[in-house]
N, C-alpha and C. Protein backbone atom coordinates (compact mmCIF):
# COMPACT_ATOMS: atom_id res chain seq x y z
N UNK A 1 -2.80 20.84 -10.30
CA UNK A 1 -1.88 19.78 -9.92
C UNK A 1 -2.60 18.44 -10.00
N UNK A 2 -1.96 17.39 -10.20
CA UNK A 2 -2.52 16.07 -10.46
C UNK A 2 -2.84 15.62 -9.31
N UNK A 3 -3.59 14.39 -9.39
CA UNK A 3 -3.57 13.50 -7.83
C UNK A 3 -2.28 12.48 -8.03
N UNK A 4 -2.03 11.79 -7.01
CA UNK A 4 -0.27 11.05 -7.16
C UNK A 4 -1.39 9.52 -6.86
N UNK A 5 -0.98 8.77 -8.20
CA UNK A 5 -1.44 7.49 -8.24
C UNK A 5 -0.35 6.24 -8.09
N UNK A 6 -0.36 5.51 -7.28
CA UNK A 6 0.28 4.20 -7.20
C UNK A 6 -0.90 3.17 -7.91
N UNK A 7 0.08 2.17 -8.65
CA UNK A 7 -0.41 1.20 -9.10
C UNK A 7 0.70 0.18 -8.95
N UNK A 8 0.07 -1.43 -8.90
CA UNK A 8 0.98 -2.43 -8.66
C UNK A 8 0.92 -3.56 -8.05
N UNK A 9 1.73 -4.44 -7.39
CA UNK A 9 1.40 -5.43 -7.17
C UNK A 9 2.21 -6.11 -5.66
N UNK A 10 1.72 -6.15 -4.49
CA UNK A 10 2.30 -6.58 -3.26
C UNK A 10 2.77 -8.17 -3.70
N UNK A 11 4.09 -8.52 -3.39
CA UNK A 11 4.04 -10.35 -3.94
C UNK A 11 5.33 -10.90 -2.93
N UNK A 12 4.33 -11.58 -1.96
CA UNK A 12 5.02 -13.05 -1.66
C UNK A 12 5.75 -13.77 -1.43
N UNK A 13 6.45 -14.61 -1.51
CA UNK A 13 7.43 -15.14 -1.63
C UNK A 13 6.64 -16.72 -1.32
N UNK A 14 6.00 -16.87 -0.37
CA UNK A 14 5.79 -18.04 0.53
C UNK A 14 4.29 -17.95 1.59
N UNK A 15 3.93 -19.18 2.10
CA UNK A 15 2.41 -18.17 2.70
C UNK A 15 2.59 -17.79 4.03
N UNK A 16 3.85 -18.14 4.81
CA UNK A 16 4.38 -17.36 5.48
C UNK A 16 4.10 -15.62 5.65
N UNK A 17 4.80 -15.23 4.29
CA UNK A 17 4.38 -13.92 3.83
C UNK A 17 3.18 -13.35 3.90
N UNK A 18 2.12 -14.30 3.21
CA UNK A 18 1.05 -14.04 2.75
C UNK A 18 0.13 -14.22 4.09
N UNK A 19 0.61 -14.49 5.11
CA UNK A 19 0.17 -14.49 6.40
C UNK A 19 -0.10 -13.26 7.18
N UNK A 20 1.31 -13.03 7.19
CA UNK A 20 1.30 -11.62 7.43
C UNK A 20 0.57 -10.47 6.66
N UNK A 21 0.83 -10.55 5.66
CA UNK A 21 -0.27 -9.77 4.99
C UNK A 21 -1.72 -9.61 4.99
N UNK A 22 -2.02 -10.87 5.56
CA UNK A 22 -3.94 -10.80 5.62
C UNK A 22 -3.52 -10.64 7.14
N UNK A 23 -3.07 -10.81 8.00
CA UNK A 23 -2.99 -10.40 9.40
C UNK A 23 -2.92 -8.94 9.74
N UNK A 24 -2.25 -8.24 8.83
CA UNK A 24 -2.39 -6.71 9.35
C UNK A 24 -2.73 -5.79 7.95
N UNK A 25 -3.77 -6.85 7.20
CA UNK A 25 -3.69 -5.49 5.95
C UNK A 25 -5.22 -4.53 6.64
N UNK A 26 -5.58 -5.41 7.68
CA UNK A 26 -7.27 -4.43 7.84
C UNK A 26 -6.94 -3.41 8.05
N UNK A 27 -6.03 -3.18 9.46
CA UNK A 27 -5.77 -2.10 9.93
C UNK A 27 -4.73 -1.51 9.35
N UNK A 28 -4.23 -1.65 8.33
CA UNK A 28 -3.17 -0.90 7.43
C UNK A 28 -3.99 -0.06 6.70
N UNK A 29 -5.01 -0.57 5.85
CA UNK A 29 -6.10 0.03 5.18
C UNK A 29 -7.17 0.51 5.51
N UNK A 30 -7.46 0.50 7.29
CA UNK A 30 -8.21 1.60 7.78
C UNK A 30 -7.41 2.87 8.22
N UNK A 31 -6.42 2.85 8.42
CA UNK A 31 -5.68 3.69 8.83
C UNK A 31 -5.07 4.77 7.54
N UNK A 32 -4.88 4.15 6.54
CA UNK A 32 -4.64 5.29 5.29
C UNK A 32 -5.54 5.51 4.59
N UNK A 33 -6.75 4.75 4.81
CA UNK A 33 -7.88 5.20 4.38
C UNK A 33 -8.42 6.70 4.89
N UNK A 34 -7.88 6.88 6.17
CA UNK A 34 -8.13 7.79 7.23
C UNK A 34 -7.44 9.38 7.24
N UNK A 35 -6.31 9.05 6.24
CA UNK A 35 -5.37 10.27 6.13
C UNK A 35 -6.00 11.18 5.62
N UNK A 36 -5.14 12.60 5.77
CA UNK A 36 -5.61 13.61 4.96
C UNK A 36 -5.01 13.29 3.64
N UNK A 37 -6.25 13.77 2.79
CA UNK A 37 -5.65 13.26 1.13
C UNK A 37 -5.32 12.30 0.82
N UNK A 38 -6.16 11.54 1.46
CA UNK A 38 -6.44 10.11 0.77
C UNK A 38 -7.42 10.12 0.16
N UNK A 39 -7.59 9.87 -1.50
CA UNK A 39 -9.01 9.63 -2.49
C UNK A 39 -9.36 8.16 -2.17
N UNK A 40 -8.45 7.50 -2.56
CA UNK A 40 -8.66 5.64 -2.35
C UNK A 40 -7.67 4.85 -2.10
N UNK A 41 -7.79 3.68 -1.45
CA UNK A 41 -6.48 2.70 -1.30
C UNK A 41 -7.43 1.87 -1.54
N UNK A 42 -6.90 0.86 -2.25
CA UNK A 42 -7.64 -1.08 -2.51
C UNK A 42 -6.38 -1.54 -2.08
N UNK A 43 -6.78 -2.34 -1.84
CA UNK A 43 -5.29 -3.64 -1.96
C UNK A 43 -5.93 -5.12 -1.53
N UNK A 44 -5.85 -5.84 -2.86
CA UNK A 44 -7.18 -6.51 -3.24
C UNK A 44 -6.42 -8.03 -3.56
N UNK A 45 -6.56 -9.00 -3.05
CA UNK A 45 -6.21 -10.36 -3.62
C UNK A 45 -6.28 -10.75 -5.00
N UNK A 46 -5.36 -11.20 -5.69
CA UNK A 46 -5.23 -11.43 -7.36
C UNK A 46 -6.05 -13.14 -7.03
N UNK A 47 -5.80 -13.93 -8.39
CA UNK A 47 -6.17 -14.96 -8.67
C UNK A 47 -5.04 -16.23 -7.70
N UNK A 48 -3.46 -15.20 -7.63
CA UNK A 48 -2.23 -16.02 -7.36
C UNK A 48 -2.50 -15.89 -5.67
N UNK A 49 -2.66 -16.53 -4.77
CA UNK A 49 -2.74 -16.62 -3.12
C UNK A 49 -1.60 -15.63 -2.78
N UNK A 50 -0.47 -15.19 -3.07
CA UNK A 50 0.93 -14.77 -2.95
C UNK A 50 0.79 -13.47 -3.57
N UNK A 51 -0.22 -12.76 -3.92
CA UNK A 51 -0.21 -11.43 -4.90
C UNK A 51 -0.99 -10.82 -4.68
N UNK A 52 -1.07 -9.43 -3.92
CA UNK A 52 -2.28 -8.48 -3.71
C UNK A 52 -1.88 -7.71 -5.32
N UNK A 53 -3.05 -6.95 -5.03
CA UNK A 53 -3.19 -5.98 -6.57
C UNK A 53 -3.44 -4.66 -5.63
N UNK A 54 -2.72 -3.56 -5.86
CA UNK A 54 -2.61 -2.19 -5.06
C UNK A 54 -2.71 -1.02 -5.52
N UNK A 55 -4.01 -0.31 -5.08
CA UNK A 55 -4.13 1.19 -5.96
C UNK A 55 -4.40 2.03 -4.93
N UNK A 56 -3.64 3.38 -5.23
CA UNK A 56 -3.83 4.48 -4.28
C UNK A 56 -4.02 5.59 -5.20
N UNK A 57 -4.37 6.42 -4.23
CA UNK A 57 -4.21 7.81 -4.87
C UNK A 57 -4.98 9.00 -3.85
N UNK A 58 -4.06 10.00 -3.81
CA UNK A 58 -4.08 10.83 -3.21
C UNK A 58 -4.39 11.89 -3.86
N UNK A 59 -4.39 13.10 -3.17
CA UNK A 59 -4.72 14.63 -3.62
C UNK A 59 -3.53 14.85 -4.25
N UNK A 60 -2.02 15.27 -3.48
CA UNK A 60 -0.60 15.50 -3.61
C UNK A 60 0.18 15.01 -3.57
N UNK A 61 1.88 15.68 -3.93
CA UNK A 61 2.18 14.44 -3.62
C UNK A 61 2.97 14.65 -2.12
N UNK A 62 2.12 15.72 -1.27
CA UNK A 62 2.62 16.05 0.37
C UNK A 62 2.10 14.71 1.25
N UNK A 63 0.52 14.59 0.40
CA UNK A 63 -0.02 13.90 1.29
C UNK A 63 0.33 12.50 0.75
N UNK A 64 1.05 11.84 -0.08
CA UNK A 64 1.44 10.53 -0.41
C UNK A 64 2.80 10.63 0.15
N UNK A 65 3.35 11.32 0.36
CA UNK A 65 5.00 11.46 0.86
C UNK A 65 4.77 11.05 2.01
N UNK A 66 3.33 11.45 2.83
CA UNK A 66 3.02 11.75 4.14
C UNK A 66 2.44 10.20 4.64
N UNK A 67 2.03 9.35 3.96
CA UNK A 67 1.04 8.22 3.68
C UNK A 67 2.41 7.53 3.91
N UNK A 68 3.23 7.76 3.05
CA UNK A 68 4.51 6.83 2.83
C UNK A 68 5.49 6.90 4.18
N UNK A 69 5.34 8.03 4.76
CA UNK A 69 5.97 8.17 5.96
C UNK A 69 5.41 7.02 7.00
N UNK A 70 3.99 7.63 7.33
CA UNK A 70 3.49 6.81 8.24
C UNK A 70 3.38 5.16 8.26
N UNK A 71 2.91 4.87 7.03
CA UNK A 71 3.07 3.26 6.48
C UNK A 71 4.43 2.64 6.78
N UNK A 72 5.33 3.24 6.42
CA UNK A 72 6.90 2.94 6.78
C UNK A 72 7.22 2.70 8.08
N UNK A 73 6.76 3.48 8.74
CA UNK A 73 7.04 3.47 10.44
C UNK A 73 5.66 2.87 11.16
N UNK A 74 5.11 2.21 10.35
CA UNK A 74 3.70 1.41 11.35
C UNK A 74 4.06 -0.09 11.62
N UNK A 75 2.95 -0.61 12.23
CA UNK A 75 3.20 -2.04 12.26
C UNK A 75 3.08 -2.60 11.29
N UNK A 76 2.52 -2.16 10.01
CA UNK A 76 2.01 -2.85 8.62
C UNK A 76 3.76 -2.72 7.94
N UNK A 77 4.57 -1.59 8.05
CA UNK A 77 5.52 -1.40 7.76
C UNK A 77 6.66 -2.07 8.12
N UNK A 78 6.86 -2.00 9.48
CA UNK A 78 7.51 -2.99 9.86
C UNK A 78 7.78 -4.63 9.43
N UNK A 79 6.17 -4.96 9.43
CA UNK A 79 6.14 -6.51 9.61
C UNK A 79 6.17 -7.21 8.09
N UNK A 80 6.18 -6.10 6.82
CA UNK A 80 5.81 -6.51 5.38
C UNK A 80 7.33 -5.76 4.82
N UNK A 81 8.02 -5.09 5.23
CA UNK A 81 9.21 -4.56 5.08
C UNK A 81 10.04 -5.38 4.21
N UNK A 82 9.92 -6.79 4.06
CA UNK A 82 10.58 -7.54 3.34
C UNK A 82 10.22 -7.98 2.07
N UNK A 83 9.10 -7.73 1.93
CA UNK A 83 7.52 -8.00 1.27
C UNK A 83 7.87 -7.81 -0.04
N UNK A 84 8.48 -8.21 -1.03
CA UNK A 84 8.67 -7.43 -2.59
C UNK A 84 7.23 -6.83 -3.00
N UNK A 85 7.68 -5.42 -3.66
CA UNK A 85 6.36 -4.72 -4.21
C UNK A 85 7.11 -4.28 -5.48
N UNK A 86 5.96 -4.04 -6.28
CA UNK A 86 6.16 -3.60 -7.80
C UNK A 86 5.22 -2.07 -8.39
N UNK A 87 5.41 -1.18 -8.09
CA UNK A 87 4.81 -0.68 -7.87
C UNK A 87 5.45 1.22 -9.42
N UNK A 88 4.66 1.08 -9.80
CA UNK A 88 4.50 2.30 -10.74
C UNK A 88 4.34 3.93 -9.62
N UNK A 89 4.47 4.71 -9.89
CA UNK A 89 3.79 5.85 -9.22
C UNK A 89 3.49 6.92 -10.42
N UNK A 90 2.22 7.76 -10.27
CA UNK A 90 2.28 8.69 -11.44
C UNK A 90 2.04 10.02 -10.44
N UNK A 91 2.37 11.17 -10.75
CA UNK A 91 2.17 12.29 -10.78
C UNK A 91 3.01 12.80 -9.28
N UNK A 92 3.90 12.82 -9.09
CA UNK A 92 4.98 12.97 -8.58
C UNK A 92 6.09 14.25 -9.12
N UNK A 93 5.84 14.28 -10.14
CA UNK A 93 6.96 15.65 -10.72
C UNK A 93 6.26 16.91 -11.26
């Protein structure tokens, strides 16, 4: 079975946004760093102030379903919920 890769791009709107985002990405990314079947998360500032660059990848896709659960229902989830993302996923089927 494959590992389930996200690739893509967190973006902005305003630095409002981008506030929030450096305000709770530490503990967003210690915390799924932490999961079971987690290989890697980055989520890394582009050149644009308004644009993270975002790579994951997991073992399955139980434990990215599972990643996606928890992220959804956290405070990182909550507070970026509005947040446009662009985001690819591979190995899912």
């Amino acid at each position: 079975m494959d590992n389930v890769r996200l690739n893509g791009l967190l973006l902005c709107t305003n630095t409002a946004e981008a506030d929030v985002v450096i305000d709770h990405l530490p503990e967003h990314v210690e915390l799924t760093r932490n999961e079971p079947g987690c290989i890697s998360f980055e989520v890394s500032p582009t050149q644009d102030p308004l644009v993270w660059s975002v790579e994951e990848e997991f073992t399955d896709p139980e434990a990215f379903k599972a990643h996606q659960e928890r992220a959804a229902s956290s405070l990182w989830g909550r507070m970026t919920s509005s947040i446009a993302r662009d985001y690819k996923i591979s190995g899912l089927d």
